[in-house]
PDB file of N, CA and C in Angstrom:
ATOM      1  N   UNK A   1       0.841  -1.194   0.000  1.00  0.00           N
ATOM      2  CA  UNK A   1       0.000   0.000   0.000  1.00  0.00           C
ATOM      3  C   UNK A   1       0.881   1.252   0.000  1.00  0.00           C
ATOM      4  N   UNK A   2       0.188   2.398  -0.811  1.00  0.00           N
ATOM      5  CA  UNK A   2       0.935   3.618  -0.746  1.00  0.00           C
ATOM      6  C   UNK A   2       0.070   4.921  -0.043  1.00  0.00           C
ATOM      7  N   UNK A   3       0.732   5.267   0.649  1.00  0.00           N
ATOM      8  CA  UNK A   3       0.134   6.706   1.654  1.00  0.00           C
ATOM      9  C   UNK A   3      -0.481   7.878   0.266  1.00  0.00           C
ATOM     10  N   UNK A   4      -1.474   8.171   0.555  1.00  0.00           N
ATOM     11  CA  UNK A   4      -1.666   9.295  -0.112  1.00  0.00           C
ATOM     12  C   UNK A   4      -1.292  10.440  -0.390  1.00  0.00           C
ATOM     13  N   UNK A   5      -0.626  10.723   0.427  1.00  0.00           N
ATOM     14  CA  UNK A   5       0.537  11.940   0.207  1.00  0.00           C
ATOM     15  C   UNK A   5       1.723  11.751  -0.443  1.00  0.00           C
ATOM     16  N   UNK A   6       2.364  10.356  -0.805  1.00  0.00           N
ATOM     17  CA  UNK A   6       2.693  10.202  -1.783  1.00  0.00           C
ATOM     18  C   UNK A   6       2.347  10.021  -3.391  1.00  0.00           C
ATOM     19  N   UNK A   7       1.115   9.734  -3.702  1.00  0.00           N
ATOM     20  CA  UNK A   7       0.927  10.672  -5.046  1.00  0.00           C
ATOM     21  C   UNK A   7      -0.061  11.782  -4.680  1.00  0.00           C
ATOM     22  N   UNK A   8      -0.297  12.811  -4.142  1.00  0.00           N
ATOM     23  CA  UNK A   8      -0.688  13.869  -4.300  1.00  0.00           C
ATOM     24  C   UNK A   8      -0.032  15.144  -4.082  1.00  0.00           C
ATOM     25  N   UNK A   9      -0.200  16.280  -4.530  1.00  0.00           N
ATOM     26  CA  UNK A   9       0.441  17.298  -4.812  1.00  0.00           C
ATOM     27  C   UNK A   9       0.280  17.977  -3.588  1.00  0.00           C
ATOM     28  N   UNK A  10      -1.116  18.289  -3.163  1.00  0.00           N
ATOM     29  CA  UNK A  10      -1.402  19.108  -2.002  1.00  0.00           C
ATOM     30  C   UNK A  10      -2.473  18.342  -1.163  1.00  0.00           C
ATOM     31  N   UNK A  11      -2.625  18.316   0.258  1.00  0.00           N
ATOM     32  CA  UNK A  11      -3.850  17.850   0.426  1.00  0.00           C
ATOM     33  C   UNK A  11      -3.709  18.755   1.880  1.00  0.00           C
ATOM     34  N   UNK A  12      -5.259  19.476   1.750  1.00  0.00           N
ATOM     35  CA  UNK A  12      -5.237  20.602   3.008  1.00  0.00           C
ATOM     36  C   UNK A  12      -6.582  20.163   3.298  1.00  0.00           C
ATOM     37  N   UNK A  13      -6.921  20.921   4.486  1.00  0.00           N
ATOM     38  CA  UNK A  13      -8.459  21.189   5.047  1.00  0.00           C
ATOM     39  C   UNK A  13      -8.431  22.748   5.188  1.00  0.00           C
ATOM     40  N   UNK A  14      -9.645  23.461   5.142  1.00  0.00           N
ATOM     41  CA  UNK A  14      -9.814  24.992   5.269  1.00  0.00           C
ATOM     42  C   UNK A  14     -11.760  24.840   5.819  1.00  0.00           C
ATOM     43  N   UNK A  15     -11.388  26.237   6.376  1.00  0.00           N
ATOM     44  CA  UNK A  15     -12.804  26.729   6.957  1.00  0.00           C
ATOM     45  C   UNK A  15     -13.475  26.810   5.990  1.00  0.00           C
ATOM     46  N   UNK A  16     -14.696  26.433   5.855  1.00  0.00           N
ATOM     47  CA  UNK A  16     -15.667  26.785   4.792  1.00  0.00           C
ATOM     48  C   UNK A  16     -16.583  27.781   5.351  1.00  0.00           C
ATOM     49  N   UNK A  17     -17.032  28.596   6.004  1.00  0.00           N
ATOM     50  CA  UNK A  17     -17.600  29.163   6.776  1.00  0.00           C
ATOM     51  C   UNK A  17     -18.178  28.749   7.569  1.00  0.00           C
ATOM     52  N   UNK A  18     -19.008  29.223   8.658  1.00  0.00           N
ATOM     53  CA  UNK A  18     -18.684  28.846  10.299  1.00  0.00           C
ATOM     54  C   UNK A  18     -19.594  27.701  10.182  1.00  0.00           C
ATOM     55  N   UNK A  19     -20.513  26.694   9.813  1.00  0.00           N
ATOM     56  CA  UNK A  19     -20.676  25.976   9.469  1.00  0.00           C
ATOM     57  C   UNK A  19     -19.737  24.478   8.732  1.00  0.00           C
ATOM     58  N   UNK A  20     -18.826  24.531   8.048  1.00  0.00           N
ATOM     59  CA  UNK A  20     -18.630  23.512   7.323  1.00  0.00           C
ATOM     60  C   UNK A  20     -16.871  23.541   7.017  1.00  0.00           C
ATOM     61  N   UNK A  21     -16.519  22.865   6.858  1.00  0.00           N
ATOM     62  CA  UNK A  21     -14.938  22.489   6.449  1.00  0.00           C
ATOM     63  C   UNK A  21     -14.871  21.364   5.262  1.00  0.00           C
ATOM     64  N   UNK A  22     -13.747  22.209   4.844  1.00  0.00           N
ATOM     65  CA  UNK A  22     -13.675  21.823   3.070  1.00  0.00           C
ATOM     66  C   UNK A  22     -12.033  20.778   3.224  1.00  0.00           C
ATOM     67  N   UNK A  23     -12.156  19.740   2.257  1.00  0.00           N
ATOM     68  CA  UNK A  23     -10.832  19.080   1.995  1.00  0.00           C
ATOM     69  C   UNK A  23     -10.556  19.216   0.850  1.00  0.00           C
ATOM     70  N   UNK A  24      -9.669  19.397   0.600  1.00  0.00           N
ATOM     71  CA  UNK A  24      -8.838  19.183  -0.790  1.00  0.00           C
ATOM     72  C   UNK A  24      -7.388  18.299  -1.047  1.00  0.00           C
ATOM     73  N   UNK A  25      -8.296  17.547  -1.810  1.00  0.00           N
ATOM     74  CA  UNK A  25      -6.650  16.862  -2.349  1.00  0.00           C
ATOM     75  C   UNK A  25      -6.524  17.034  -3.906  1.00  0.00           C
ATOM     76  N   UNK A  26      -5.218  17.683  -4.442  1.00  0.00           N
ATOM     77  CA  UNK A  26      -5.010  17.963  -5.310  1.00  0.00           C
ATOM     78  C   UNK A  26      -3.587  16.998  -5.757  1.00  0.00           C
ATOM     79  N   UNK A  27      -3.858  16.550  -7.155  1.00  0.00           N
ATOM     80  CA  UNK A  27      -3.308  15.892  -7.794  1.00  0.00           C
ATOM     81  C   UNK A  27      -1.987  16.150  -8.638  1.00  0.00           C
ATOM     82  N   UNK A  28      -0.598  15.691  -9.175  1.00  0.00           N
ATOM     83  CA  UNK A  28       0.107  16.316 -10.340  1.00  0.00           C
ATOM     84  C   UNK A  28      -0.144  16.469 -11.696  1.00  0.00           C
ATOM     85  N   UNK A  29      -0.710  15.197 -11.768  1.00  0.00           N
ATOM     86  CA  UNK A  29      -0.924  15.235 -13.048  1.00  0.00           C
ATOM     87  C   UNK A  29      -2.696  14.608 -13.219  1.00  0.00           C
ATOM     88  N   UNK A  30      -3.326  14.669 -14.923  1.00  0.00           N
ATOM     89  CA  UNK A  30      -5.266  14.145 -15.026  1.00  0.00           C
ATOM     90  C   UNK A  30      -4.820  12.620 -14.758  1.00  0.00           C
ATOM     91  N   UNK A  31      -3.756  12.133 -15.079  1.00  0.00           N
ATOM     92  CA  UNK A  31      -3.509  10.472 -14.711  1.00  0.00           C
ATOM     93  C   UNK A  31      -3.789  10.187 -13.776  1.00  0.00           C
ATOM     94  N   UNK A  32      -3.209  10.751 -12.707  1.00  0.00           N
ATOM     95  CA  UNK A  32      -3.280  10.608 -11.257  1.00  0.00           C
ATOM     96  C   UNK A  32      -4.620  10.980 -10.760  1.00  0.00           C
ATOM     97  N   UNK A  33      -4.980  11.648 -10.824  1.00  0.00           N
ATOM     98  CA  UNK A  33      -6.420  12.254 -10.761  1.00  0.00           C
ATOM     99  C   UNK A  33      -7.403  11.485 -11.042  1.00  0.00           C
ATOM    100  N   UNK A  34      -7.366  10.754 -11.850  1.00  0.00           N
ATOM    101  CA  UNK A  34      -8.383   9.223 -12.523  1.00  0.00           C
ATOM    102  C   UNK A  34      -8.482   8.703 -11.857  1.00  0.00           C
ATOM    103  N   UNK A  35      -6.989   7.687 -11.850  1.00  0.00           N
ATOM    104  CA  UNK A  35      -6.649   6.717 -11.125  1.00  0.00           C
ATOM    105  C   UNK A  35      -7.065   6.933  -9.679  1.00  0.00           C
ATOM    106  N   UNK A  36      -6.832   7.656  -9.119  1.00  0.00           N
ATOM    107  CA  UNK A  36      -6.930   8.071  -7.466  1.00  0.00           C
ATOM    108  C   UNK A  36      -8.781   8.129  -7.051  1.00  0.00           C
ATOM    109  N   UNK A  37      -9.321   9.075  -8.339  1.00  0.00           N
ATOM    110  CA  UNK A  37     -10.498   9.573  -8.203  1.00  0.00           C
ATOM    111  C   UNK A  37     -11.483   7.854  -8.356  1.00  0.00           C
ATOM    112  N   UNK A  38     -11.272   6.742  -8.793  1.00  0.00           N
ATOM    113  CA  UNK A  38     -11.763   5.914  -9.155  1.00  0.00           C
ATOM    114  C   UNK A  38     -11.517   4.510  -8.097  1.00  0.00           C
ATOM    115  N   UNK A  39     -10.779   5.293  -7.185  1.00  0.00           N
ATOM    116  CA  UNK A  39     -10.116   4.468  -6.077  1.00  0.00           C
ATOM    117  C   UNK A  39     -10.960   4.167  -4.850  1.00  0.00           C
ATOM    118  N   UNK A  40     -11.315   2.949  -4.088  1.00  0.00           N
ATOM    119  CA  UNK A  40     -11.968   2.550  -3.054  1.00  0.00           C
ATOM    120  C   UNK A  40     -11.898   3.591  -1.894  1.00  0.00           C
ATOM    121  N   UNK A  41     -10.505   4.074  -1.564  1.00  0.00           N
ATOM    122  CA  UNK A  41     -10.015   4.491  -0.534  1.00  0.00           C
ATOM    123  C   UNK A  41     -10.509   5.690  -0.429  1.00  0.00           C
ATOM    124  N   UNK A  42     -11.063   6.425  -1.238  1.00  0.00           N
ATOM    125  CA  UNK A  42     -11.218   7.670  -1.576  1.00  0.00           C
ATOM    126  C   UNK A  42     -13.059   7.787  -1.765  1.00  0.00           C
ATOM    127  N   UNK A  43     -13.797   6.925  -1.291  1.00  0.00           N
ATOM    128  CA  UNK A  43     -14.832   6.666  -1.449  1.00  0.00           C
ATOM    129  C   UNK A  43     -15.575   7.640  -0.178  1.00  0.00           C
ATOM    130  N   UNK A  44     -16.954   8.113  -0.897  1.00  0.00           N
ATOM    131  CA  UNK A  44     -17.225   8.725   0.502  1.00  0.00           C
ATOM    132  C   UNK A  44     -17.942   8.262   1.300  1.00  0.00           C
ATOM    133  N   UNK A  45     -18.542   6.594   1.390  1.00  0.00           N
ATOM    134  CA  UNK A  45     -18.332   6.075   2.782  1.00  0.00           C
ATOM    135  C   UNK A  45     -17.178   5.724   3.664  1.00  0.00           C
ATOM    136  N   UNK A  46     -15.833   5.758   3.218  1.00  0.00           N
ATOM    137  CA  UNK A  46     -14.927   5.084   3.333  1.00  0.00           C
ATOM    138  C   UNK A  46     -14.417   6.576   3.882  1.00  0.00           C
ATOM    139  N   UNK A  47     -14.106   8.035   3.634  1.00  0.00           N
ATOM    140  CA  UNK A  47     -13.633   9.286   4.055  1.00  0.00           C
ATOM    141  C   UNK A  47     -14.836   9.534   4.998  1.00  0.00           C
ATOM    142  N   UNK A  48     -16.126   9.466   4.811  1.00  0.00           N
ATOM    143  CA  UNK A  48     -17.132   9.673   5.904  1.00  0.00           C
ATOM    144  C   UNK A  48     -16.808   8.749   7.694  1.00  0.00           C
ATOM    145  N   UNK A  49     -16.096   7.450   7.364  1.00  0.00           N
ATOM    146  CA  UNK A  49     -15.509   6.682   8.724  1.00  0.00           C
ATOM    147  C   UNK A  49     -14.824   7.172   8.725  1.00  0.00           C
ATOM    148  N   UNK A  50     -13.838   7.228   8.341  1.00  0.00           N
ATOM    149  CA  UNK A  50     -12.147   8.126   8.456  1.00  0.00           C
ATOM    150  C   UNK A  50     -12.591   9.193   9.220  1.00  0.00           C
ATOM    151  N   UNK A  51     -13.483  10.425   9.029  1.00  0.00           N
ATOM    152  CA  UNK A  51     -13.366  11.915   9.513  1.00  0.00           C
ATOM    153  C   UNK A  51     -14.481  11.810  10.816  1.00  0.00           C
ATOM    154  N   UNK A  52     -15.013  10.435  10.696  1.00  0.00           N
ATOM    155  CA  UNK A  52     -15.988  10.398  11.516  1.00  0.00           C
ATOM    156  C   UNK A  52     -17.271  11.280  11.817  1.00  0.00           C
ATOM    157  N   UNK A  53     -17.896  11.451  10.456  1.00  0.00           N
ATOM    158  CA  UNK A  53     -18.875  12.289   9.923  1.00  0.00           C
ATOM    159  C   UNK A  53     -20.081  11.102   9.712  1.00  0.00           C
ATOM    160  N   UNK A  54     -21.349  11.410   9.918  1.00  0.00           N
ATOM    161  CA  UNK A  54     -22.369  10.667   8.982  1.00  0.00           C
ATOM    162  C   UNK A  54     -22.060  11.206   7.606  1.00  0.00           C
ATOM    163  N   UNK A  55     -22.756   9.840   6.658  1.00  0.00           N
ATOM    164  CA  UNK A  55     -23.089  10.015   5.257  1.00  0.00           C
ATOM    165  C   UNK A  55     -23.654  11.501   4.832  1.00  0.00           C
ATOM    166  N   UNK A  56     -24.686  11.726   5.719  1.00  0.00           N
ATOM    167  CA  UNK A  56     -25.635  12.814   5.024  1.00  0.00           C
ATOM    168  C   UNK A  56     -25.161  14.454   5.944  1.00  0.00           C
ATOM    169  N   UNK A  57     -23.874  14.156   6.326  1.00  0.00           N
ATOM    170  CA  UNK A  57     -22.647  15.458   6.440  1.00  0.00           C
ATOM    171  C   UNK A  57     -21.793  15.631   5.761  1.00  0.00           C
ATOM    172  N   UNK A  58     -21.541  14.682   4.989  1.00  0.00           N
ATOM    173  CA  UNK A  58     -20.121  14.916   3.806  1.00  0.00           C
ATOM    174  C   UNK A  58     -20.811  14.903   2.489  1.00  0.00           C
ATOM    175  N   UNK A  59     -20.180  15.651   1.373  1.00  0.00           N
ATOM    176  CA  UNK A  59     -20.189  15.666   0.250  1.00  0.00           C
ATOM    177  C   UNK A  59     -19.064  15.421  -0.369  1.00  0.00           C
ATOM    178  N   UNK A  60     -18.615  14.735  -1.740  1.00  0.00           N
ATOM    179  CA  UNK A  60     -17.774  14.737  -2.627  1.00  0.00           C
ATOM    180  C   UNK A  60     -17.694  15.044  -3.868  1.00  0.00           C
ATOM    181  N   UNK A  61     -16.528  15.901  -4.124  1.00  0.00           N
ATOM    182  CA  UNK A  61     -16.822  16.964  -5.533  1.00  0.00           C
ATOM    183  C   UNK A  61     -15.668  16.447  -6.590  1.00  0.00           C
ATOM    184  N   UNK A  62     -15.366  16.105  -7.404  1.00  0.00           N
ATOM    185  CA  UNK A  62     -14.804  15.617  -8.688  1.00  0.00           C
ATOM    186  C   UNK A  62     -14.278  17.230  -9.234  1.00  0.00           C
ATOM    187  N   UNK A  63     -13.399  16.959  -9.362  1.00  0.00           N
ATOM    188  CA  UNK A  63     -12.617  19.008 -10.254  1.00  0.00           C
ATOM    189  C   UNK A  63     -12.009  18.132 -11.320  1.00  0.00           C
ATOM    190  N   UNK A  64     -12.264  17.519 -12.031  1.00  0.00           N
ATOM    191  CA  UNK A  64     -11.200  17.048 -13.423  1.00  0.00           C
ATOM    192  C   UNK A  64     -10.415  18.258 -14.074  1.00  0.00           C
ATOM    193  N   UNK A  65     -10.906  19.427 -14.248  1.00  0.00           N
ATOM    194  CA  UNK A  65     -10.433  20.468 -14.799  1.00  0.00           C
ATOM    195  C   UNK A  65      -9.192  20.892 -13.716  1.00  0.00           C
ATOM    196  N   UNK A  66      -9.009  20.699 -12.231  1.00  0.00           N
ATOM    197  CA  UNK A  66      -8.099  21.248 -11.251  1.00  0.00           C
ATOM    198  C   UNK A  66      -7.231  20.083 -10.730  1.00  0.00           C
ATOM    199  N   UNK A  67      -7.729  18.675 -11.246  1.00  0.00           N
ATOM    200  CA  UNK A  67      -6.949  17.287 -11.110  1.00  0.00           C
ATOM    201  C   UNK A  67      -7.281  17.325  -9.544  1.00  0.00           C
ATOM    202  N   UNK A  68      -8.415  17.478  -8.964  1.00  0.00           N
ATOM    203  CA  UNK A  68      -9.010  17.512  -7.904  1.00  0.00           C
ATOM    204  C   UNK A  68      -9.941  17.172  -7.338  1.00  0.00           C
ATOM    205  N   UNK A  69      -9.698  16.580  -6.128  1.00  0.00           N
ATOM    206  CA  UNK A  69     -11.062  15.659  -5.419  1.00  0.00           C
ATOM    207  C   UNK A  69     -11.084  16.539  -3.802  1.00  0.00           C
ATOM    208  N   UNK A  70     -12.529  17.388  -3.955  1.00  0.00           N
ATOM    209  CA  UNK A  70     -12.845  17.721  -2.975  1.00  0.00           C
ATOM    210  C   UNK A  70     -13.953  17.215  -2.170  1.00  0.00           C
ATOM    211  N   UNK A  71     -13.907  17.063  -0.864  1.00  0.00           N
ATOM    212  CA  UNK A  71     -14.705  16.934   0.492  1.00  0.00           C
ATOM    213  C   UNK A  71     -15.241  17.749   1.366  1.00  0.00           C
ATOM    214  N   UNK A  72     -16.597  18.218   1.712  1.00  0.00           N
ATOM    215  CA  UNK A  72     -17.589  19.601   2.519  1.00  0.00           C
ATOM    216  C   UNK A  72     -17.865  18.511   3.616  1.00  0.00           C
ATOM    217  N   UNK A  73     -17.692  18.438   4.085  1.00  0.00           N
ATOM    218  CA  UNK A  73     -18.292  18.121   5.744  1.00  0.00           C
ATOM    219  C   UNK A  73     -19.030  19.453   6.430  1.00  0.00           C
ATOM    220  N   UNK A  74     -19.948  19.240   7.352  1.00  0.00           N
ATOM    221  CA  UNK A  74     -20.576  19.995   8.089  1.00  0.00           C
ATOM    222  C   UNK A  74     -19.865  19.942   9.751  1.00  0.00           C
ATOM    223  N   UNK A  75     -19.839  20.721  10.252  1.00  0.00           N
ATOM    224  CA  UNK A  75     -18.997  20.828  11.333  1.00  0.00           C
ATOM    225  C   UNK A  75     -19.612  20.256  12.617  1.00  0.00           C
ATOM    226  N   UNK A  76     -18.822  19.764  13.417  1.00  0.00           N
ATOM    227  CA  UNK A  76     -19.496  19.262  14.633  1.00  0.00           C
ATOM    228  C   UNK A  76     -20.124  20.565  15.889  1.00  0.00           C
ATOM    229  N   UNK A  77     -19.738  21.805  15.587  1.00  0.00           N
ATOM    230  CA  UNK A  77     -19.718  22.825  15.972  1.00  0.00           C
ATOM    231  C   UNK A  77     -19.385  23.748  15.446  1.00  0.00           C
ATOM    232  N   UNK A  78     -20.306  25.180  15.379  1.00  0.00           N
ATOM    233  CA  UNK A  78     -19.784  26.011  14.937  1.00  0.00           C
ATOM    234  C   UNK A  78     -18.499  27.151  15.055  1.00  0.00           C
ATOM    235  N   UNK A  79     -17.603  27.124  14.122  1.00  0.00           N
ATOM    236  CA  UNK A  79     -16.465  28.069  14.333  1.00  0.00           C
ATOM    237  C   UNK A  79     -16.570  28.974  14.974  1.00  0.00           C
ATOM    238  N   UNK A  80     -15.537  28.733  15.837  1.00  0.00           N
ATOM    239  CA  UNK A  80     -15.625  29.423  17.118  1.00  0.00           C
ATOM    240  C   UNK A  80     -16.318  29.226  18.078  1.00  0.00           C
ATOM    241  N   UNK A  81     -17.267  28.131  18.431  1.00  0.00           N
ATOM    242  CA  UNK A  81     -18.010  27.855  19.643  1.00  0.00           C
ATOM    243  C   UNK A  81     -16.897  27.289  20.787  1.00  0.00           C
ATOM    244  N   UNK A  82     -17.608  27.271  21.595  1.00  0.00           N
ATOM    245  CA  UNK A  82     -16.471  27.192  23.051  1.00  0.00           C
ATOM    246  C   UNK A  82     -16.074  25.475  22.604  1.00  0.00           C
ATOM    247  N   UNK A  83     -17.040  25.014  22.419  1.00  0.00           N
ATOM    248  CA  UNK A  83     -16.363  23.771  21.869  1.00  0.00           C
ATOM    249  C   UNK A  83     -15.905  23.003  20.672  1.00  0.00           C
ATOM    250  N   UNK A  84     -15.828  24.093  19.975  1.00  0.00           N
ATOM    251  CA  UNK A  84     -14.845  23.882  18.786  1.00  0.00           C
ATOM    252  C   UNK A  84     -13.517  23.610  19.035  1.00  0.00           C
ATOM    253  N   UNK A  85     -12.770  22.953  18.808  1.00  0.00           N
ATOM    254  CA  UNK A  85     -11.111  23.076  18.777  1.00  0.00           C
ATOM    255  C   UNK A  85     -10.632  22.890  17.294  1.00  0.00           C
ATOM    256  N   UNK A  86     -10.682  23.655  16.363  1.00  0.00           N
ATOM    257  CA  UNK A  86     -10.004  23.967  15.608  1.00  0.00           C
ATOM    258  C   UNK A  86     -10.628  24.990  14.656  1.00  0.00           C
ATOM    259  N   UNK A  87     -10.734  25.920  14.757  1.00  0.00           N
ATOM    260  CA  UNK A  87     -11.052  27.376  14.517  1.00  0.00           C
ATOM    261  C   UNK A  87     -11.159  27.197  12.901  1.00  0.00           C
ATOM    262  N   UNK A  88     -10.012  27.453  12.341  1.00  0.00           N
ATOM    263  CA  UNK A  88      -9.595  27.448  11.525  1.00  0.00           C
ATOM    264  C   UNK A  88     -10.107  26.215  10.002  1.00  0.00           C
ATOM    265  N   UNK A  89     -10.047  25.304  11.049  1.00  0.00           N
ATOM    266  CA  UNK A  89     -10.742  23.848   9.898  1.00  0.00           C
ATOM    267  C   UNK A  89      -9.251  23.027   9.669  1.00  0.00           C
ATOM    268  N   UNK A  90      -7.796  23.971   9.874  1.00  0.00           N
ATOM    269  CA  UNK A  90      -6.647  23.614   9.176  1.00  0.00           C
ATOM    270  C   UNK A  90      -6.113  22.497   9.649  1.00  0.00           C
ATOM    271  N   UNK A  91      -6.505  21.672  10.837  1.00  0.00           N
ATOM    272  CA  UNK A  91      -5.877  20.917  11.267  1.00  0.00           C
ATOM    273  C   UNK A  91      -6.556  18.911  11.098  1.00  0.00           C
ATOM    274  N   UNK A  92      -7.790  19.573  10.155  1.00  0.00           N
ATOM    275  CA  UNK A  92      -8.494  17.899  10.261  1.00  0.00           C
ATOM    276  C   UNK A  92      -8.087  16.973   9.023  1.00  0.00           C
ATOM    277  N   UNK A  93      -7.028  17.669   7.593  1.00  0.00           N
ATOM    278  CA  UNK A  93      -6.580  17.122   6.960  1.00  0.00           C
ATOM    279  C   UNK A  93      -5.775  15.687   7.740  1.00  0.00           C
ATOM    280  N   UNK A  94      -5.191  15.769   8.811  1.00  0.00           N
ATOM    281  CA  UNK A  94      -4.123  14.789   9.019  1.00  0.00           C
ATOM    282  C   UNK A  94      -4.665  13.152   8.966  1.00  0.00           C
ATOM    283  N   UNK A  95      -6.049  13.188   9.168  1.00  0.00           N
ATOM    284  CA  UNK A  95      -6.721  11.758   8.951  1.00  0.00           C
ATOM    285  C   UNK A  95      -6.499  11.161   7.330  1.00  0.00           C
ATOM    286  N   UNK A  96      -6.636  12.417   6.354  1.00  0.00           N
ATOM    287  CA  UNK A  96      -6.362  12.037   4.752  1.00  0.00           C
ATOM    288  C   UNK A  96      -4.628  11.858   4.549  1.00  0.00           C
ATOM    289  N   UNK A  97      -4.303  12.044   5.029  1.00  0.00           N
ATOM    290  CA  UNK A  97      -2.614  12.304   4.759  1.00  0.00           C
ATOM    291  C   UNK A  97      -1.977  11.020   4.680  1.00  0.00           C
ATOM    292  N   UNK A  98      -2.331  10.224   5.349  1.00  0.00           N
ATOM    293  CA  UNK A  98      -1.523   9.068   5.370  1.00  0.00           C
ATOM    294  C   UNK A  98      -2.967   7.706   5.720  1.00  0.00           C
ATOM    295  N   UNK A  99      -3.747   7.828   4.642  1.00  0.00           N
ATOM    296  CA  UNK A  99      -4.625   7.131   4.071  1.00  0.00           C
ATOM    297  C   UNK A  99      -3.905   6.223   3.149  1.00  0.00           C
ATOM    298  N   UNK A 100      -3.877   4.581   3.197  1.00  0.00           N
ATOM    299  CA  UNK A 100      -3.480   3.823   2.323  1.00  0.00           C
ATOM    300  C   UNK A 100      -4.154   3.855   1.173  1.00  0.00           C
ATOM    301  N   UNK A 101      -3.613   3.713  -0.050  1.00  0.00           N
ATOM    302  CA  UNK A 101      -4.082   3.725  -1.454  1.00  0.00           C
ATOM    303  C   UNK A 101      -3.462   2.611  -2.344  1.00  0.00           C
ATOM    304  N   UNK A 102      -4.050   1.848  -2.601  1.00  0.00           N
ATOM    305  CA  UNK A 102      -3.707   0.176  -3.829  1.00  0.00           C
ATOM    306  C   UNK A 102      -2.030   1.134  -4.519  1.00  0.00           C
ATOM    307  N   UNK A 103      -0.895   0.428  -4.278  1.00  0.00           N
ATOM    308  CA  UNK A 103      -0.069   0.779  -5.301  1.00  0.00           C
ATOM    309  C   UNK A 103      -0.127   1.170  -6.781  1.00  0.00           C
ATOM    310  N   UNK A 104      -0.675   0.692  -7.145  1.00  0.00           N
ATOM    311  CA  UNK A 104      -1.308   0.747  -9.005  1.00  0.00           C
ATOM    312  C   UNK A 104      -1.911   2.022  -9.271  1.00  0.00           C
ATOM    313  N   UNK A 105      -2.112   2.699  -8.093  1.00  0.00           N
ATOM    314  CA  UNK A 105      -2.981   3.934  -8.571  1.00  0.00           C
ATOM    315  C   UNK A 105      -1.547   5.303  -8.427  1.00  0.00           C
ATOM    316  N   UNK A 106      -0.628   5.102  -8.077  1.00  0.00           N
ATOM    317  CA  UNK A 106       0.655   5.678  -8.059  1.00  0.00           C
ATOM    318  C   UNK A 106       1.419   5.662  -9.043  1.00  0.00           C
ATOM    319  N   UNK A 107       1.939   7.199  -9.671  1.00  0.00           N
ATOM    320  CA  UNK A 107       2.211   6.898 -10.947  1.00  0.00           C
ATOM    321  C   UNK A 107       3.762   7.231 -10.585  1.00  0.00           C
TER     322      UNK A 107
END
């Protein structure tokens, strides 16, 4: 198995407004982008356990034009509530980062 951060270019989380947090994983090349985008691991029941979201809190967005696979989750709290801990959204990528991915999809 190969970590996902080894074929991807960028992969962040950001605030989507005080409601929701956005993922992005961005790709090098449309090869990679296929291959990856067509991949089990990357499935959004499979990122919905990972982030520990229900189904009907996450969305998944296809960017072929940006070689990009984005993720909207709805927040467990709103930004900035006393019980929020992470303001920002920037810190919930680390669950995608080192996500196993089938070798074959690594170019």
């Amino acid at each position: 198995m190969t970590k996902l951060y080894e074929g991807a270019k960028l992969i962040r989380s950001k605030n989507a407004g005080p409601f929701a947090i956005t993922f992005d994983i961005i790709f090098p090349s449309h090869e990679q982008f296929k291959k990856i985008a067509s991949c089990h691991a990357l499935a959004v029941e499979h990122v919905a356990a990972l982030l520990g979201v229900p189904l009907d809190k996450i969305k998944r967005y296809d960017l072929p034009l940006a070689n990009a696979i984005k993720f909207s989750i709805v927040r467990k709290y709103p930004a900035g509530d006393f019980l929020d801990d992470d303001l920002y959204g920037c810190q919930e990528h680390r669950f995608l980062v080192n996500l196993d991915v089938p070798d074959e999809v690594r170019v």
